[in-house]
PDB file of N, CA and C in Angstrom:
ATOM      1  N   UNK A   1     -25.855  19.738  16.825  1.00  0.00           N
ATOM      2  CA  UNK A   1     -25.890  19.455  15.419  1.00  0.00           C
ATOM      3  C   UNK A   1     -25.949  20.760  14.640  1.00  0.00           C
ATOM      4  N   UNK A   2     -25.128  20.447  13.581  1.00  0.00           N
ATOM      5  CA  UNK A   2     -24.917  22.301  12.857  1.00  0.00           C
ATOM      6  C   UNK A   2     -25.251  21.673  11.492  1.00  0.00           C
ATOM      7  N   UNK A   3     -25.598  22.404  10.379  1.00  0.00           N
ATOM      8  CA  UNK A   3     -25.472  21.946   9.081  1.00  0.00           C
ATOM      9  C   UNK A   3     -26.641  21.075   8.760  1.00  0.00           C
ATOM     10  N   UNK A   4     -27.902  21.619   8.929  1.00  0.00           N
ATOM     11  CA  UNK A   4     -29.310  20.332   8.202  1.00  0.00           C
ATOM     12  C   UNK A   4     -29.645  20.566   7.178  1.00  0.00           C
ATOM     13  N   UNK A   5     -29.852  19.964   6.107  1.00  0.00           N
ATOM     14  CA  UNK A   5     -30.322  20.169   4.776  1.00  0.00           C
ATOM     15  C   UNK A   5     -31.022  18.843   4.650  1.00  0.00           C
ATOM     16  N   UNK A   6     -31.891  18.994   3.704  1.00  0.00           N
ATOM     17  CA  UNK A   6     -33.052  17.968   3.380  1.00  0.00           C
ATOM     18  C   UNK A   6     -32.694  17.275   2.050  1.00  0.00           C
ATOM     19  N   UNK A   7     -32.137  15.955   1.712  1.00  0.00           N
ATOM     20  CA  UNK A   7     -32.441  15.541   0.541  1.00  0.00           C
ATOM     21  C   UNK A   7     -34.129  14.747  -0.103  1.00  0.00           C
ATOM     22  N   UNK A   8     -34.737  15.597  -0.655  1.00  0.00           N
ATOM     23  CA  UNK A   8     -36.185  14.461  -0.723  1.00  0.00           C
ATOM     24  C   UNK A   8     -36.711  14.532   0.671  1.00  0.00           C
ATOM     25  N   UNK A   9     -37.192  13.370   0.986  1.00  0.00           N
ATOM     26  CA  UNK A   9     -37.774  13.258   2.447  1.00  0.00           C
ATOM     27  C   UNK A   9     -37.158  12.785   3.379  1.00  0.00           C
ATOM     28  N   UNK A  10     -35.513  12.966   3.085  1.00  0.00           N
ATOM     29  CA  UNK A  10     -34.437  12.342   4.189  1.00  0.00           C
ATOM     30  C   UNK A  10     -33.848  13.710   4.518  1.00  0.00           C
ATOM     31  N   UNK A  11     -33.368  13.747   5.893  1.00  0.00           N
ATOM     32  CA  UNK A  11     -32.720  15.028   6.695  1.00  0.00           C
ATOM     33  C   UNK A  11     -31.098  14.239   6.739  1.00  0.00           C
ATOM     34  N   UNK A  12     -30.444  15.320   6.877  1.00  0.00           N
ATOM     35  CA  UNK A  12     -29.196  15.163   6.975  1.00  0.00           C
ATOM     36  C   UNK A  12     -28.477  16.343   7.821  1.00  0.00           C
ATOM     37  N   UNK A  13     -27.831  15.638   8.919  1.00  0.00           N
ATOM     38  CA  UNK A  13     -27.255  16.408   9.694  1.00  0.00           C
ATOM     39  C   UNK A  13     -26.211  15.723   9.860  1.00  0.00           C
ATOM     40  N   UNK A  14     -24.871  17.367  10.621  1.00  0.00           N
ATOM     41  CA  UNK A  14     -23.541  17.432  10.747  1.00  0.00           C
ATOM     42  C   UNK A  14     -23.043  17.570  12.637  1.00  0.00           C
ATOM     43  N   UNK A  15     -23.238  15.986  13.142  1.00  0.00           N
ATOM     44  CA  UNK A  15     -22.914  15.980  14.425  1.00  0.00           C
ATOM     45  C   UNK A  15     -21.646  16.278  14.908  1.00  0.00           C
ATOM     46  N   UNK A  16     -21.501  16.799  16.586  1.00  0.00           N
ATOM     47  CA  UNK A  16     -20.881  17.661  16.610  1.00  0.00           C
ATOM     48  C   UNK A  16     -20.773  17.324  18.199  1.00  0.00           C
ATOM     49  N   UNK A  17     -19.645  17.294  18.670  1.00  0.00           N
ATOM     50  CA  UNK A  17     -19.044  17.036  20.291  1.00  0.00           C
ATOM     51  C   UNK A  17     -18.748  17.695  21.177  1.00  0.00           C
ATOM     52  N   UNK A  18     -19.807  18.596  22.252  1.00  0.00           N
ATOM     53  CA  UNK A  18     -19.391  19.496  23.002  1.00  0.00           C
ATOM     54  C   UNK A  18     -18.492  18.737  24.424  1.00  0.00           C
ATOM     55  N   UNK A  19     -17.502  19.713  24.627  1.00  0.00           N
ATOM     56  CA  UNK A  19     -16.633  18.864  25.696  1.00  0.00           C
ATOM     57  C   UNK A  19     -15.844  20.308  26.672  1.00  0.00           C
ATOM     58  N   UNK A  20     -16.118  19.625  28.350  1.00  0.00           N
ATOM     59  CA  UNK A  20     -15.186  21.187  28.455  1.00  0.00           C
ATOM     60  C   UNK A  20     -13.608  20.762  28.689  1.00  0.00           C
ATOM     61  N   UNK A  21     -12.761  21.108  28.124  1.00  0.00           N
ATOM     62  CA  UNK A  21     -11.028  20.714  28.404  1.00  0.00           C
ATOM     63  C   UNK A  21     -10.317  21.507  28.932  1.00  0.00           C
ATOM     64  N   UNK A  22     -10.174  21.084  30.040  1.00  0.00           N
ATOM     65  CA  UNK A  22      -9.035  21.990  31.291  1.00  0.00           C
ATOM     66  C   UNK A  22     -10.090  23.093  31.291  1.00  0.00           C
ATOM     67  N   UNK A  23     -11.254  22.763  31.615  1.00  0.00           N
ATOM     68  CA  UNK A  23     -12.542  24.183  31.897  1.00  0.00           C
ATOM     69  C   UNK A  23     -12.956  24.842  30.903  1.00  0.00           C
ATOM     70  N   UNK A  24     -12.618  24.704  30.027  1.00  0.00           N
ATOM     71  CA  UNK A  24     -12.871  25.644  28.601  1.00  0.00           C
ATOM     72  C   UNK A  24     -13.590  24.928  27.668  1.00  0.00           C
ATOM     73  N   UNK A  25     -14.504  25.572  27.310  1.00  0.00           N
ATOM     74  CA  UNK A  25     -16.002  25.031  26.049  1.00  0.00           C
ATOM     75  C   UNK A  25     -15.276  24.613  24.945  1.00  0.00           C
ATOM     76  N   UNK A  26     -14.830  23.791  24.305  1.00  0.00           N
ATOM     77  CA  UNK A  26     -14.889  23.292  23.201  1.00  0.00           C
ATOM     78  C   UNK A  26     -15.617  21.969  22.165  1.00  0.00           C
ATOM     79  N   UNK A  27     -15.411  22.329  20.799  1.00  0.00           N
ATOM     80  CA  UNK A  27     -16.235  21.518  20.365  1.00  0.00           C
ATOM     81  C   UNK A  27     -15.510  20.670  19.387  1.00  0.00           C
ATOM     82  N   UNK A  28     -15.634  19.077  19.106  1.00  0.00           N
ATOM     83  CA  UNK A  28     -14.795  18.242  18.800  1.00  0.00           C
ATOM     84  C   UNK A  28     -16.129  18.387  17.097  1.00  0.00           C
ATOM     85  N   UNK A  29     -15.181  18.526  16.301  1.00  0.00           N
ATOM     86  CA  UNK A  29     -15.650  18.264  15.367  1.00  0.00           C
ATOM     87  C   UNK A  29     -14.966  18.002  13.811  1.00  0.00           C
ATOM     88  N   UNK A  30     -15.497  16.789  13.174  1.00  0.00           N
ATOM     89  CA  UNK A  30     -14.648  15.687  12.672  1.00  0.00           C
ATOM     90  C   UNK A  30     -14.543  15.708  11.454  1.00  0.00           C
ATOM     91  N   UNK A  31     -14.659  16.936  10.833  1.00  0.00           N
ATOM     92  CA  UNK A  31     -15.125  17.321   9.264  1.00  0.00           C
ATOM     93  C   UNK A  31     -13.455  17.483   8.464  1.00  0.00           C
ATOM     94  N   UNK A  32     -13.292  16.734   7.574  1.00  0.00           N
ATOM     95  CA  UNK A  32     -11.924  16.389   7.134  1.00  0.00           C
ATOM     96  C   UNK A  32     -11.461  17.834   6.487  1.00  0.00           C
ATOM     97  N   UNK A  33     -12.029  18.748   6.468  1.00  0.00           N
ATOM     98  CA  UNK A  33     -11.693  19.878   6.008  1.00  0.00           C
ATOM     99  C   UNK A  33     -11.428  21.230   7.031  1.00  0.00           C
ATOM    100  N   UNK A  34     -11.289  20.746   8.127  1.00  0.00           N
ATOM    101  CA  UNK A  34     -10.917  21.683   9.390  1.00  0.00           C
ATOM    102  C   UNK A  34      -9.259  21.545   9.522  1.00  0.00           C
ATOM    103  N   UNK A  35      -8.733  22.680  10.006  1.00  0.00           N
ATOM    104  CA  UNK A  35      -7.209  22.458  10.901  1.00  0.00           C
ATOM    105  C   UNK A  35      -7.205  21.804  11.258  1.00  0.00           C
ATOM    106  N   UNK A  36      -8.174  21.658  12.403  1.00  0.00           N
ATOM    107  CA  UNK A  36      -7.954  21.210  13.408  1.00  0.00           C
ATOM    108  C   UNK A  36      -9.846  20.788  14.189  1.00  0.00           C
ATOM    109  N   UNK A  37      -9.611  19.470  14.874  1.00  0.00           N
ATOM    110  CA  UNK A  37     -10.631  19.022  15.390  1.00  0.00           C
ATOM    111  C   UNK A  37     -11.328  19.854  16.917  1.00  0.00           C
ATOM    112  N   UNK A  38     -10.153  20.325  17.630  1.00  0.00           N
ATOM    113  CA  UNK A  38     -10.935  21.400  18.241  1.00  0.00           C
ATOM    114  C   UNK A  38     -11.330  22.862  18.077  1.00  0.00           C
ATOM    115  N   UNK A  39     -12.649  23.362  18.558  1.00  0.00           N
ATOM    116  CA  UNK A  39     -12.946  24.173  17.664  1.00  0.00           C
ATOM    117  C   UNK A  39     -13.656  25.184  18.981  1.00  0.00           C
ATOM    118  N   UNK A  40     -13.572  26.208  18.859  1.00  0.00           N
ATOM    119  CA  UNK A  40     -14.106  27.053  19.721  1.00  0.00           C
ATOM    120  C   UNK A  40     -14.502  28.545  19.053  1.00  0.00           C
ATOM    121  N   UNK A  41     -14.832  28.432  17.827  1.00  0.00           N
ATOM    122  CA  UNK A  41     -15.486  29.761  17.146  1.00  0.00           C
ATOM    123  C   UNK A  41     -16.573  29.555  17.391  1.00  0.00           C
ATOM    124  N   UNK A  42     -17.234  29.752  18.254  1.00  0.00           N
ATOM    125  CA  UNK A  42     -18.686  29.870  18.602  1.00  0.00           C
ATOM    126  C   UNK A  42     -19.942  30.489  18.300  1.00  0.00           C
ATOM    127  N   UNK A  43     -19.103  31.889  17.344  1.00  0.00           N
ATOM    128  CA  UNK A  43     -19.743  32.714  16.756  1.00  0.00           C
ATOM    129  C   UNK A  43     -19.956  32.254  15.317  1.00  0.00           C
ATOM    130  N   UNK A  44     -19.417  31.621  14.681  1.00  0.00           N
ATOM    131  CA  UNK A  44     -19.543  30.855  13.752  1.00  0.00           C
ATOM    132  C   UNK A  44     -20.546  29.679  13.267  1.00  0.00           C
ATOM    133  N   UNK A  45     -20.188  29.069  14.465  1.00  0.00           N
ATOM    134  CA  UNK A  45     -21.431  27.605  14.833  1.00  0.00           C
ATOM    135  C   UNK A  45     -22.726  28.078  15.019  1.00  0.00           C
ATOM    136  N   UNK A  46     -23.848  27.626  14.411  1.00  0.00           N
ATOM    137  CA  UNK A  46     -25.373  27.675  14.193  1.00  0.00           C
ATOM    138  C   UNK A  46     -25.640  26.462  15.037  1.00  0.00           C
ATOM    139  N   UNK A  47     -25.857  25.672  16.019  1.00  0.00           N
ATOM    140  CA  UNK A  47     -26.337  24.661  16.355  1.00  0.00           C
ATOM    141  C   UNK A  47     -27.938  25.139  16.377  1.00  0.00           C
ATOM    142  N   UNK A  48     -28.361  23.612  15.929  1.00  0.00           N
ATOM    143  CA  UNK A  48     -30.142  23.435  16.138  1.00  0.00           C
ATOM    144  C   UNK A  48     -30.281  23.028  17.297  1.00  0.00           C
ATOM    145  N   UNK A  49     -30.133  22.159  17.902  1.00  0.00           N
ATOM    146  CA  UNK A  49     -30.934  21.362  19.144  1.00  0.00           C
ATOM    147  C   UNK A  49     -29.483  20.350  19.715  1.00  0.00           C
ATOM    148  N   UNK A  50     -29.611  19.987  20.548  1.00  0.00           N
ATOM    149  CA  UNK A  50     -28.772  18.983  21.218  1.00  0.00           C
ATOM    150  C   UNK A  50     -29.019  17.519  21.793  1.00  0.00           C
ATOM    151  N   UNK A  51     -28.482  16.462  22.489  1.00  0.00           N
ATOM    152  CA  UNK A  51     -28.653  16.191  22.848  1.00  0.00           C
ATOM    153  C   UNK A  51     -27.791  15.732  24.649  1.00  0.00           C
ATOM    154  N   UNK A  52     -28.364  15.824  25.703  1.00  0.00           N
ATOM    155  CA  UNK A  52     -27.195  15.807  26.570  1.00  0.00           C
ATOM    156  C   UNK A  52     -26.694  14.646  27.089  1.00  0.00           C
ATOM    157  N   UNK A  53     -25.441  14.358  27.324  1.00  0.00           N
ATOM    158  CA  UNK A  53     -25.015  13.302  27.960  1.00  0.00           C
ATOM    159  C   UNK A  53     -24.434  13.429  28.700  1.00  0.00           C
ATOM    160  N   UNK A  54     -24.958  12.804  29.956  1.00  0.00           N
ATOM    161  CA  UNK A  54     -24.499  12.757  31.297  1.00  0.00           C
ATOM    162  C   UNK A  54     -23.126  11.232  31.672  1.00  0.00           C
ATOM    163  N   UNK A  55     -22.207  12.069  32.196  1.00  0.00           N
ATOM    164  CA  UNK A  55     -20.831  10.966  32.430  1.00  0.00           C
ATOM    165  C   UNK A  55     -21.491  10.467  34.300  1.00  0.00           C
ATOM    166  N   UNK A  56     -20.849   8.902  33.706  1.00  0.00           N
ATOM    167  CA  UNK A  56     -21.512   8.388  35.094  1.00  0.00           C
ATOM    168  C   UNK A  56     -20.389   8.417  36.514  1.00  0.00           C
TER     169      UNK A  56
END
């Protein structure tokens, strides 16, 4: 999750899809103002915390 800001006593965060494709870190993210949905500036991205999901 990148992007938290607080309205009042509600949080608001900007979720965010780590995935590796053909071996390579990328991140799916769905913000209508990107090129493009995959994203691999890493240096860019601030993530807070995660959560992990395991494929069965």
């Amino acid at each position: 999750m990148i992007k938290h800001h607080r309205e009042g006593a509600t949080d608001f965060w900007h979720w965010l899809v780590f995935k590796r494709l053909a071996g390579q870190p990328v991140v799916l993210d769905f913000a209508s103002y990107l090129p493009s949905n995959a994203r691999t500036d890493f240096e860019v991205m601030q993530p807070k915390w995660f959560i992990a999901v395991h494929k069965r």
